[in-house]
C-alpha atoms as a PDB file:
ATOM      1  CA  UNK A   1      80.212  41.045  48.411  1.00  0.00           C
ATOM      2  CA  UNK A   2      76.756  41.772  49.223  1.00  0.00           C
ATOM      3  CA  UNK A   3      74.562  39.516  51.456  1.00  0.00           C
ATOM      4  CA  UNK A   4      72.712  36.780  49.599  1.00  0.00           C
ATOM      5  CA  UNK A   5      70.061  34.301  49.940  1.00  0.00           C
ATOM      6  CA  UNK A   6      71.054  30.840  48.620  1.00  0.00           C
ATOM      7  CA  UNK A   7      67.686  31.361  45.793  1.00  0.00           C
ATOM      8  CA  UNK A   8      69.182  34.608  44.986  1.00  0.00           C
ATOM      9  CA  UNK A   9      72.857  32.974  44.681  1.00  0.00           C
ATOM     10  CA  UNK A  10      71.376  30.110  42.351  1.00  0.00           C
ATOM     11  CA  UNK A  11      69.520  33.015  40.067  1.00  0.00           C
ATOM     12  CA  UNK A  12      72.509  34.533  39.460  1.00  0.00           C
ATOM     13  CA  UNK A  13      74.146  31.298  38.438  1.00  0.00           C
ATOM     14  CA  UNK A  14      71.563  30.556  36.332  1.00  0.00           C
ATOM     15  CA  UNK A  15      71.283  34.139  34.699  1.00  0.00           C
ATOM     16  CA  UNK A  16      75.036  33.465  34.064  1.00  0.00           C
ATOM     17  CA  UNK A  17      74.688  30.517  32.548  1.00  0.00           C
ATOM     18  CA  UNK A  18      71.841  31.493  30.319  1.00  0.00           C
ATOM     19  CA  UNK A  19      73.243  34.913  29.181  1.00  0.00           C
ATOM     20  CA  UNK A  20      76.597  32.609  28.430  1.00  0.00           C
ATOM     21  CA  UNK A  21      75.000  29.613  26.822  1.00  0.00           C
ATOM     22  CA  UNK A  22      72.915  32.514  24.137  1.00  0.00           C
ATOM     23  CA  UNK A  23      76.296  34.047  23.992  1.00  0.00           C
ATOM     24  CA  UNK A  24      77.922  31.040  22.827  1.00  0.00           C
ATOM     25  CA  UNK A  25      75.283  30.257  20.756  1.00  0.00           C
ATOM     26  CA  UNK A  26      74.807  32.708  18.937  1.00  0.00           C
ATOM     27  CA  UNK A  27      78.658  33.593  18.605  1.00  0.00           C
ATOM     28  CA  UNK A  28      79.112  29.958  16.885  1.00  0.00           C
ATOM     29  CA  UNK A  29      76.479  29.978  14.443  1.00  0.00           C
ATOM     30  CA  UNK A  30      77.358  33.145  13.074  1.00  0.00           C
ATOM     31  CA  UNK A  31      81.058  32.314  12.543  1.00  0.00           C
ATOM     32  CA  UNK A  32      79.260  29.213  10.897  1.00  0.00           C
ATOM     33  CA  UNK A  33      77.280  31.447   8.748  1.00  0.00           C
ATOM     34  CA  UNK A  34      78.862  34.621   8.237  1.00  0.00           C
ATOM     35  CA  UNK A  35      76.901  35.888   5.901  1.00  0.00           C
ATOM     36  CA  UNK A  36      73.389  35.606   7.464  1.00  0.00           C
ATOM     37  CA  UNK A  37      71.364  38.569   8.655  1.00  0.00           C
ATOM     38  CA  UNK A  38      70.505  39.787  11.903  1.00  0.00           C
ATOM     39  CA  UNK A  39      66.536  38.548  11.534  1.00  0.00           C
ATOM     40  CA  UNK A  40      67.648  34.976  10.454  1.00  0.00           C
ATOM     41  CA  UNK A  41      70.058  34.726  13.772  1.00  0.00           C
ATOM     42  CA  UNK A  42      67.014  35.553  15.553  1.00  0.00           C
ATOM     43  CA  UNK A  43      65.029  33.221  13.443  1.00  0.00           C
ATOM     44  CA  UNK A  44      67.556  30.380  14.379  1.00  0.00           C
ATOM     45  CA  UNK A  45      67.206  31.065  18.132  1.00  0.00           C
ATOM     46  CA  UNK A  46      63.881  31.034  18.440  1.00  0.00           C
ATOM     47  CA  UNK A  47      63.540  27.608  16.567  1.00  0.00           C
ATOM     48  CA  UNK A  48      66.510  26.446  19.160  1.00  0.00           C
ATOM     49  CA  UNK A  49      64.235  28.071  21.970  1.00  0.00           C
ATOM     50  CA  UNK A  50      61.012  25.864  20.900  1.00  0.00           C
ATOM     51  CA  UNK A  51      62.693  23.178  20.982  1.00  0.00           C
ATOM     52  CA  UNK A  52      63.984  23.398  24.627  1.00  0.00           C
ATOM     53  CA  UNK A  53      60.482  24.981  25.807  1.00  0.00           C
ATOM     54  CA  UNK A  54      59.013  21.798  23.866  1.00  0.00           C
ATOM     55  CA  UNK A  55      61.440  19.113  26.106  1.00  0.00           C
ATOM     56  CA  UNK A  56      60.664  21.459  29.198  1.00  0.00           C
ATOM     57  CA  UNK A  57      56.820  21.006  28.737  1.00  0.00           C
ATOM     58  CA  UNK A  58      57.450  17.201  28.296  1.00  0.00           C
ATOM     59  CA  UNK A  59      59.220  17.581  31.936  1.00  0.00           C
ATOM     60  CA  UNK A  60      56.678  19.639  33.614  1.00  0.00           C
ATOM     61  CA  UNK A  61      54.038  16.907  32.418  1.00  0.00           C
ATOM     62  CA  UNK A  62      56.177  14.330  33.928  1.00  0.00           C
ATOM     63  CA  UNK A  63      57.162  15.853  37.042  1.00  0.00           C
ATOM     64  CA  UNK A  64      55.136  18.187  38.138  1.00  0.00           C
ATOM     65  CA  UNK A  65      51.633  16.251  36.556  1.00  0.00           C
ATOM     66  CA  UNK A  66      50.484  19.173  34.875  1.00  0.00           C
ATOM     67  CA  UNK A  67      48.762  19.006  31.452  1.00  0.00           C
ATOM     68  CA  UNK A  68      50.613  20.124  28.350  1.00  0.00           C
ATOM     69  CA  UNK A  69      48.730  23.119  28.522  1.00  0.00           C
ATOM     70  CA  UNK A  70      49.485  24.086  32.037  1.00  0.00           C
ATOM     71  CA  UNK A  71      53.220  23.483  31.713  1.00  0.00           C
ATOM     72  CA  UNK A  72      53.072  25.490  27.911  1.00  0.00           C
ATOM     73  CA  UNK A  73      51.151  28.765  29.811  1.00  0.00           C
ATOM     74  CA  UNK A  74      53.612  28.559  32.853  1.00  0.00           C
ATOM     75  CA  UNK A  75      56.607  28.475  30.416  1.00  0.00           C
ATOM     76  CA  UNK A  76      54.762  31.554  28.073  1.00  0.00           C
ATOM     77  CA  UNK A  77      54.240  33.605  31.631  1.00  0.00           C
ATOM     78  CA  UNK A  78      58.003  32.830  32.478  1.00  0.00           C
ATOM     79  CA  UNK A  79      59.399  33.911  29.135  1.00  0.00           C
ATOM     80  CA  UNK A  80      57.096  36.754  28.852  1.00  0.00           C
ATOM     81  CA  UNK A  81      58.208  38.117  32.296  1.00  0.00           C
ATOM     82  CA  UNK A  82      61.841  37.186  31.453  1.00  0.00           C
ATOM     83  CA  UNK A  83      61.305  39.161  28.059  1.00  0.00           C
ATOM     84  CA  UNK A  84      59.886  42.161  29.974  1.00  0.00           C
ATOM     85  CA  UNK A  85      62.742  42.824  32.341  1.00  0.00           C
ATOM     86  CA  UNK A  86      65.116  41.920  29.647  1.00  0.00           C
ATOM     87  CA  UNK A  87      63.460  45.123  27.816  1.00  0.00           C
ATOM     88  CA  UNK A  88      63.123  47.069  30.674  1.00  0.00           C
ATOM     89  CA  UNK A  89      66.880  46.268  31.314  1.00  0.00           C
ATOM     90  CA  UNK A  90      68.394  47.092  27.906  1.00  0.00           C
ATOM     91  CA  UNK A  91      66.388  50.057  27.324  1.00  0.00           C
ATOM     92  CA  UNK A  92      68.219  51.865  30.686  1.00  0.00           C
ATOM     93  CA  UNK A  93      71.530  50.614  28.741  1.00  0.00           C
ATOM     94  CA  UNK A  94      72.171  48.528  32.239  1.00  0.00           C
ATOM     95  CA  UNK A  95      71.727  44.851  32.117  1.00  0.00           C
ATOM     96  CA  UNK A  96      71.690  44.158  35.329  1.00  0.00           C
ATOM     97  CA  UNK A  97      70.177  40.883  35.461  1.00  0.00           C
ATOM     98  CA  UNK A  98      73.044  39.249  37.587  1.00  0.00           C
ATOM     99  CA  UNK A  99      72.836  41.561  40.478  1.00  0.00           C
ATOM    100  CA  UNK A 100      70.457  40.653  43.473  1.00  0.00           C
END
């Protein structure tokens, strides 16, 4: 096993996790609706994704006293970033986001 740093460790947890949880997701609602097209599952996750980037702002506000507008650009540059290396990822046919 390579060597680790305990951030790294928790990344890969939470890449786990995340990857799983969308997994899941989306698995369920489409044996729910079988008969729904591929740009309506998307459609569906991004409503479940505003929703959880909504609740996150509402923590950041909380905890970390930002303004609604400084935790909503944090969690754009986070998702955008996320989205990016997601693409960059897929389009080598390697998703490697679990390794180190």
């Amino acid at each position: 096993m390579p060597r680790r740093n305990a951030a790294q460790d928790h990344a890969i947890i939470t890449n786990a996790r995340t990857l799983a949880f969308g997994h899941q997701l989306a698995a369920t609602w489409l044996e729910l609706h079988p008969d729904v097209s591929t740009s309506q599952l998307v459609e569906f996750l991004e409503k479940q994704s505003l929703r959880a980037r909504s609740v996150a702002i509402e923590v950041h506000v909380a905890r970390e006293r930002m303004s609604q507008e400084e935790a909503f650009a944090l969690l754009e540059r986070e998702s955008l970033r996320y989205r990016a290396l997601m693409r960059e990822e897929l389009s080598t046919g390697d998703l490697s986001l679990l390794s180190p």
